[in-house]
Protein backbone atom coordinates (compact mmCIF):
# COMPACT_ATOMS: atom_id res chain seq x y z
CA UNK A 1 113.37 90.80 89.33
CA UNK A 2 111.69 91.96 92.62
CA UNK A 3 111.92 94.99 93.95
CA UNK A 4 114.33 95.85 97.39
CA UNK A 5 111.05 96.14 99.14
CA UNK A 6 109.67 92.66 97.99
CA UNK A 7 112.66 90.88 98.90
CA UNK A 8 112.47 92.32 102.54
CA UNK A 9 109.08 91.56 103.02
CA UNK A 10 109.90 87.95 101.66
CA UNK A 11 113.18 87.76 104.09
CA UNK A 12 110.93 88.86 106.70
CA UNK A 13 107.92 86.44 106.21
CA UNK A 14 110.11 83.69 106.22
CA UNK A 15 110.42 84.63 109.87
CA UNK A 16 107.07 85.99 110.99
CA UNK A 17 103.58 84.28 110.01
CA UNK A 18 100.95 85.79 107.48
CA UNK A 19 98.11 84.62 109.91
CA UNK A 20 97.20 83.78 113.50
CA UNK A 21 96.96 80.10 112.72
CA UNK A 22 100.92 80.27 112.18
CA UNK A 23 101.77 82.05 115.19
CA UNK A 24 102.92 80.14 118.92
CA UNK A 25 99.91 79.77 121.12
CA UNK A 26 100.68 77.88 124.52
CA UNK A 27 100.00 74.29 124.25
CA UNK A 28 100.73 74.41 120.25
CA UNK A 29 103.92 73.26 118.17
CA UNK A 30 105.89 76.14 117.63
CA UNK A 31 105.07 77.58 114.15
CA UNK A 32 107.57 77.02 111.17
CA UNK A 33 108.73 80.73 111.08
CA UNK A 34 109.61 81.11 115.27
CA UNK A 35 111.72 77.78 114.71
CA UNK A 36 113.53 79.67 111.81
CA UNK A 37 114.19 83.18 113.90
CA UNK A 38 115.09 80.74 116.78
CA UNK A 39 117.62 78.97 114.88
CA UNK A 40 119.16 82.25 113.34
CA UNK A 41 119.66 83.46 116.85
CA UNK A 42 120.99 80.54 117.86
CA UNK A 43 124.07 81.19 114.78
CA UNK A 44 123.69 84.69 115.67
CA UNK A 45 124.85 84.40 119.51
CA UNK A 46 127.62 82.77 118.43
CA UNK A 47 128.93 85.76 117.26
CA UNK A 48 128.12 88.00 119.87
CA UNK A 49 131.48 89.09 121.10
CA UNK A 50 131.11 91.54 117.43
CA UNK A 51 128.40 93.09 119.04
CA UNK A 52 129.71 93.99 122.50
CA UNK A 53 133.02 95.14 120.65
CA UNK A 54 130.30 97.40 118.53
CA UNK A 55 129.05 98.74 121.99
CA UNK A 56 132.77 99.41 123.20
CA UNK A 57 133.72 101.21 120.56
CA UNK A 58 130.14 103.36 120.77
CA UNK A 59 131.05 104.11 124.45
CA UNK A 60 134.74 104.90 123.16
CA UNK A 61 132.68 107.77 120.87
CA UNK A 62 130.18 108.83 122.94
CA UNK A 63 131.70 110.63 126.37
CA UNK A 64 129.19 111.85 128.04
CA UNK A 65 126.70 108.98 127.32
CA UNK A 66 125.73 105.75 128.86
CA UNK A 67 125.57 103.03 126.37
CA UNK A 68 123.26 99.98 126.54
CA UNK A 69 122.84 96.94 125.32
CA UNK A 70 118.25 96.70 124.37
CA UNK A 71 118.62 92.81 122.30
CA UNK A 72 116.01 91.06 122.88
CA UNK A 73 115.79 87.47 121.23
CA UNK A 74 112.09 87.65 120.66
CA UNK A 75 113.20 90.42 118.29
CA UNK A 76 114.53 90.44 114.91
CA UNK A 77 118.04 92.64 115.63
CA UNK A 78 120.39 93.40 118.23
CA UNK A 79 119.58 96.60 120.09
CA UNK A 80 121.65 99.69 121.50
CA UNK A 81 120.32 102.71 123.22
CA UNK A 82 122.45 105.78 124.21
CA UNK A 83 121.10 107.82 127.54
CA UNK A 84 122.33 111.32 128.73
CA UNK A 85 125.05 110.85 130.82
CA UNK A 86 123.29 109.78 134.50
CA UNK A 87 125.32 111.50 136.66
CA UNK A 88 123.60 115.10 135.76
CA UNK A 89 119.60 115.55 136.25
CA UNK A 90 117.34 114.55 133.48
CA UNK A 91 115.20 117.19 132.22
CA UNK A 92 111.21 116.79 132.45
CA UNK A 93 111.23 115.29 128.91
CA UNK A 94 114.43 113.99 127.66
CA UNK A 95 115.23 111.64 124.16
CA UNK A 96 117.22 108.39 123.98
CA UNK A 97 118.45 107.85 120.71
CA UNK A 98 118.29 103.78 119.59
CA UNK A 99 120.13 101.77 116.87
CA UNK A 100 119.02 98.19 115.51
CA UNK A 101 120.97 96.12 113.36
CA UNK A 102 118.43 93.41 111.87
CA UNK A 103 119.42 89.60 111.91
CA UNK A 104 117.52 89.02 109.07
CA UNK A 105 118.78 91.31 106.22
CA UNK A 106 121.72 93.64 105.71
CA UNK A 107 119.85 96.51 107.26
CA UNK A 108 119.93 99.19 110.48
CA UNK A 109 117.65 101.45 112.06
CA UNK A 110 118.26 104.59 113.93
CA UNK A 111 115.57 106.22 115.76
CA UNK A 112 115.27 108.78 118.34
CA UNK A 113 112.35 108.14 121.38
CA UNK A 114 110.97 110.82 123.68
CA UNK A 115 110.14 110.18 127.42
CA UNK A 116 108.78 112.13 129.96
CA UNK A 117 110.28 111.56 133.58
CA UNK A 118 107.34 111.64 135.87
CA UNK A 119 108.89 111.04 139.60
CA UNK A 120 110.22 107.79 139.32
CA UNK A 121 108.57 106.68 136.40
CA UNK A 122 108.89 107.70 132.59
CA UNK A 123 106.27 107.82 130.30
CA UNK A 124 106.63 107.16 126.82
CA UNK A 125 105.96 110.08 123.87
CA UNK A 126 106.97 110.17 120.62
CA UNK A 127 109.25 108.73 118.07
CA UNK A 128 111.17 110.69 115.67
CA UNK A 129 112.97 108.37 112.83
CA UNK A 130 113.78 112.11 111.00
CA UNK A 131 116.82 112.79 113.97
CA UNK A 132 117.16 116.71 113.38
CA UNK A 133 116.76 117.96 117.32
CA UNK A 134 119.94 118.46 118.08
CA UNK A 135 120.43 116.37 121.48
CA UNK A 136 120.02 113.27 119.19
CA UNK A 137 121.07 113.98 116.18
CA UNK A 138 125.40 113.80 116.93
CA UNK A 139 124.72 110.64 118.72
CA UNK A 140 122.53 109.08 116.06
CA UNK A 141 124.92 110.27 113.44
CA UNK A 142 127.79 108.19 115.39
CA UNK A 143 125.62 105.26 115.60
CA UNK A 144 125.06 105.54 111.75
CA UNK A 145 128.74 105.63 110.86
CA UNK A 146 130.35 103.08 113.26
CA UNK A 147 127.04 100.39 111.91
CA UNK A 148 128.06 100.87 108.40
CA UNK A 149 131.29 100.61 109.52
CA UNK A 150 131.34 97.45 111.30
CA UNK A 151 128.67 95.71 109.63
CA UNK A 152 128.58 97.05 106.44
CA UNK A 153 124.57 97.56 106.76
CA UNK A 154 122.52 100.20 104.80
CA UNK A 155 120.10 101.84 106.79
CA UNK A 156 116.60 100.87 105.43
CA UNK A 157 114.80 104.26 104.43
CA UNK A 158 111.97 105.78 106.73
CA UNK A 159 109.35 105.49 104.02
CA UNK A 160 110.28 101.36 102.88
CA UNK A 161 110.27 100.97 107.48
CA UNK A 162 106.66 102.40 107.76
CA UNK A 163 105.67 100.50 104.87
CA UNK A 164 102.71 97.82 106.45
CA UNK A 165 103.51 94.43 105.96
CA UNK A 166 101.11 91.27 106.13
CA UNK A 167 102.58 89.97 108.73
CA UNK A 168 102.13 88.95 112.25
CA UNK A 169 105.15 90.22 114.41
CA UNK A 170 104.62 89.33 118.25
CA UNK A 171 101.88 91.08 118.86
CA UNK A 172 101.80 93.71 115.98
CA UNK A 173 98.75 92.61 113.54
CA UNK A 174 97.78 93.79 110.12
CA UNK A 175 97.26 96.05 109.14
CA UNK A 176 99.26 97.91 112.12
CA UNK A 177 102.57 96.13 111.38
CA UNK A 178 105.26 97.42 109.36
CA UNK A 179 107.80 96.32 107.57
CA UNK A 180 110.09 97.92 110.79
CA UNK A 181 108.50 95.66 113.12
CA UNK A 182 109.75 92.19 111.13
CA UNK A 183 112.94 93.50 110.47
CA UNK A 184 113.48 95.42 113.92
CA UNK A 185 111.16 94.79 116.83
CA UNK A 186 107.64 95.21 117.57
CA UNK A 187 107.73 97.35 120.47
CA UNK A 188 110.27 100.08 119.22
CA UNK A 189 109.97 102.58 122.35
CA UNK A 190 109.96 99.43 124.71
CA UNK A 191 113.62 99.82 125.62
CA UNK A 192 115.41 99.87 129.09
């Protein structure tokens, strides 16, 4: 019997290519494994009024916060970020706090992500999967309950998420990509 590690990094090669030659290049076919991911999103979609009734309920929770839908179909989850409320000023560095819920196997992801407002741009700097600072840590703890609560998903554990993986996820390579990248999204502080 395989461990819970193997089985996620077999769920997640069936959906992401173990070289170049099987990833989309314009002008190819599109490889085996993008077909697969394209035709679970396609089932997936289908269901997406459980996801915007996930997001309700988050914005329900979380006064003081603006909610956000982050999916992405080139991704491997559906994506929610919680802000500080807009309506007061952002401080010079300020977190967002970000939940996935993969499409591929029973499993979330909570992470916080630092930015740093520079006039009207914000520049990306540093992750924190640990969520201990306290201005993300109530929020991540709702996101964490009402997850398991809707979807009945077990968060996958820091140290199996950092894990690297042989596979090619967008435009992660090996040995740079992780077993959060297949199962999440390859561009984790990417969000809007």
């Amino acid at each position: 019997m395989s461990s819970p590690l193997e089985q996620l990094i077999a769920v997640a090669s069936r959906y992401w290519p173990s070289n170049r030659n099987g990833d989309y290049r314009p002008g190819q076919q599109i490889s085996p494994e993008a077909e697969r991911l394209h035709e679970l999103w396609e089932q997936e979609i289908k269901n997406i009024n459980r996801w915007w009734a996930f997001l309700d309920e988050l914005r329900g929770e979380l006064p003081g916060f603006s909610i956000g839908d982050a999916t992405a179909t080139p991704d491997a989850c559906f994506r929610c970020v919680v802000y500080p409320d807009k309506g007061r000023p952002l401080p010079d560095l300020h977190w967002v706090v970000v939940g996935c819920v993969s499409i591929l196997a029973p499993v979330y992801a909570v992470y916080g992500v630092q930015f740093e407002n520079r006039e009207k741009t914000r520049v990306f700097r540093a992750m924190d999967f640990e969520l201990q600072r306290p201005e993300i840590k109530a929020p991540a703890e709702v996101i964490t309950r009402r997850v398991e609560a809707e979807f009945g998903f077990t968060r996958l554990p820091r140290e199996m998420a950092q894990m690297p993986v042989p596979l090619f996820v967008q435009w992660k390579e090996p040995p740079e990509t992780t077993l959060f990248h297949a199962l999440f999204t390859n561009e984790p502080e990417n969000i809007p």
